[in-house]
Protein backbone atom coordinates (compact mmCIF):
# COMPACT_ATOMS: atom_id res chain seq x y z
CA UNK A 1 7.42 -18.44 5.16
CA UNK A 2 5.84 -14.78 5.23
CA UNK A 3 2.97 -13.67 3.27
CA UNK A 4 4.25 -11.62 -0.05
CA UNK A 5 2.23 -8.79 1.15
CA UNK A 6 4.09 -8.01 4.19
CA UNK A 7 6.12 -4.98 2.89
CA UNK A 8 7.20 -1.92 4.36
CA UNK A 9 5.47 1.29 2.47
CA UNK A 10 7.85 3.54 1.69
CA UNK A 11 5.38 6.10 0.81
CA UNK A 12 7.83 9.12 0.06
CA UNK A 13 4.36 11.21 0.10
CA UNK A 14 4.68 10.47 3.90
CA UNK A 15 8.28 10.17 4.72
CA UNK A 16 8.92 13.41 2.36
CA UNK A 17 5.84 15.09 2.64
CA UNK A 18 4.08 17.05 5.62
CA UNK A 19 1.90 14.19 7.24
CA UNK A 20 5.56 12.91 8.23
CA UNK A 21 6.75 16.05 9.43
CA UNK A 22 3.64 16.81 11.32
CA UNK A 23 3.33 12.72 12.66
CA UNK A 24 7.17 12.95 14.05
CA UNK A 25 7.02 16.79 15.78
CA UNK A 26 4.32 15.28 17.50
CA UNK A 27 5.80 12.44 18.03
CA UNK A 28 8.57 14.35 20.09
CA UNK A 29 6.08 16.90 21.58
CA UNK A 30 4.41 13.38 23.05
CA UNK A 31 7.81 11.86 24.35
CA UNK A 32 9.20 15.44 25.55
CA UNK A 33 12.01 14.48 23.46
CA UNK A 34 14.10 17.84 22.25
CA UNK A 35 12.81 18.97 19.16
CA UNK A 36 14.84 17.60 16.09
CA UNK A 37 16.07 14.85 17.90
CA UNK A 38 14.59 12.70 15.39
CA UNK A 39 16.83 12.14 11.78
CA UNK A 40 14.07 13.70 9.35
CA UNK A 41 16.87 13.56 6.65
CA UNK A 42 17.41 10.27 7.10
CA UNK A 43 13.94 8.65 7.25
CA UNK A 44 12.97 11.18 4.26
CA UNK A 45 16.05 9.59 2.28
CA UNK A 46 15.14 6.43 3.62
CA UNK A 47 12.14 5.56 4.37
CA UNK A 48 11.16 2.37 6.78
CA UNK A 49 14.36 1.19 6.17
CA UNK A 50 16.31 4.32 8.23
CA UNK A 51 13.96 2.46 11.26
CA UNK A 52 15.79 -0.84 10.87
CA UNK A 53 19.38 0.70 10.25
CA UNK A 54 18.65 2.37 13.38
CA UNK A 55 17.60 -0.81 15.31
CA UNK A 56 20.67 -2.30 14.21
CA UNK A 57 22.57 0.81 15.26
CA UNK A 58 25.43 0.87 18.10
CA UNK A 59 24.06 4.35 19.10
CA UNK A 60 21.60 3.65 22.02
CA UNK A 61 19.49 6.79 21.27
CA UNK A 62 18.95 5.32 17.19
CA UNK A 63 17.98 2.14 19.08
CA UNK A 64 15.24 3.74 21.48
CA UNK A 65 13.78 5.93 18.73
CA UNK A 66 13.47 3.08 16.14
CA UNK A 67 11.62 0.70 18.83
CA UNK A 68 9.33 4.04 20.33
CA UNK A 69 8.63 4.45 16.48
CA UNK A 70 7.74 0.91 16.13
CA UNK A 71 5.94 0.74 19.43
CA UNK A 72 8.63 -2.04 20.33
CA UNK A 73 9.97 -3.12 23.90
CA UNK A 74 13.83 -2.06 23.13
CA UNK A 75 16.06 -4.30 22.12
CA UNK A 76 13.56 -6.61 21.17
CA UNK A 77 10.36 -7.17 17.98
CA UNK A 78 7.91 -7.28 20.91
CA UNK A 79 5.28 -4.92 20.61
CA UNK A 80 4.41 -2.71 23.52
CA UNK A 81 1.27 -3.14 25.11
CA UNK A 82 -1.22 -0.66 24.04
CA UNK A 83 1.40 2.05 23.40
CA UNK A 84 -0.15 5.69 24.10
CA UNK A 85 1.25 6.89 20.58
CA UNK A 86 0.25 5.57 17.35
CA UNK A 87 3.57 3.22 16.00
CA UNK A 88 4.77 3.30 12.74
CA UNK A 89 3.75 -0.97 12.73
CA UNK A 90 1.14 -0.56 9.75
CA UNK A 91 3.87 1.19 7.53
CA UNK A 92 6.53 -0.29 8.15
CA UNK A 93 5.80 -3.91 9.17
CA UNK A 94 9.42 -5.43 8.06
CA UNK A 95 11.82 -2.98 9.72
CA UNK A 96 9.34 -2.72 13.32
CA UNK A 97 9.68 -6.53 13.35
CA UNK A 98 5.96 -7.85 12.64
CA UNK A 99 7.70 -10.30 10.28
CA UNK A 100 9.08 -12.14 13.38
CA UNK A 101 6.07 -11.22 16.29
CA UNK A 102 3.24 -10.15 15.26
CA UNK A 103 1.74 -7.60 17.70
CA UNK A 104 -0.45 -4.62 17.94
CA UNK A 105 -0.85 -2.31 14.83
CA UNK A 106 1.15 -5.34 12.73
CA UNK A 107 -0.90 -5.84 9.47
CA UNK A 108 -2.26 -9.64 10.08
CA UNK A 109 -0.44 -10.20 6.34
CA UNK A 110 2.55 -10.81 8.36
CA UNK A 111 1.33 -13.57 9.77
CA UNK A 112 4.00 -16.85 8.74
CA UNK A 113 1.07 -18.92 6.42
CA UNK A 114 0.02 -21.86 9.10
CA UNK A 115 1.63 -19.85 12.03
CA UNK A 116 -1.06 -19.33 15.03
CA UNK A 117 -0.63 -15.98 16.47
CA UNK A 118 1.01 -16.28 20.12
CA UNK A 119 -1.78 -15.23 22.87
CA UNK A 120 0.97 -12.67 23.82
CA UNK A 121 1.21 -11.15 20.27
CA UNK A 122 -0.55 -8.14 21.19
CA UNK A 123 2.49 -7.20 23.45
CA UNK A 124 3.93 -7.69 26.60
């Protein structure tokens, strides 16, 4: 059973304001992906939970950018090792998978109550 206080924050003051906009152009300036590749509609409409829809996606490019967002290995809730850019883990713990592996950046609330965290939880 997870800890209550593993939530995804939906801040819209992020997601809406310009701390996202800034965080995810330099998010694609860091991956050399083509500016606007990234939905901004979609995570301003909705929030953390765009990241999950997209990890559940058929669309192989949703699927890479909701795992390089969470700082997961794709196609799995594994964190990556040390990942060079900051993840979106602490805000969005649910939809980047800290519920089920609990890796780098995951807030330790996720944590199942009597669970010991896995000497590979920091990633792979």
């Amino acid at each position: 059973q997870v800890n209550a206080v593993c939530r995804d924050d939906n801040n819209s003051l992020f997601f809406n304001g310009t701390a996202g906009d800034e965080y995810f152009q330099a998010f694609e300036e860091f991956n050399r992906l083509p500016k606007g590749i990234i939905p901004r509609l979609f995570l301003k409409r909705n929030g953390c939970t765009a990241l999950k829809l997209w990890n559940e996606s058929n669309k192989s490019n949703h699927t890479i950018i909701s795992a390089r967002l969470c700082g997961r290995v794709i196609g799995t809730d594994l964190a990556v090792r040390d990942p060079a850019f900051e993840a979106l883990r602490a805000r969005c713990p649910v939809a980047c998978g800290c519920n089920v592996e609990l890796g780098g950046g995951c807030p330790s609330s996720c944590k199942a109550e009597g669970e010991e965290v896995a000497v590979c939880s920091s990633g792979l």
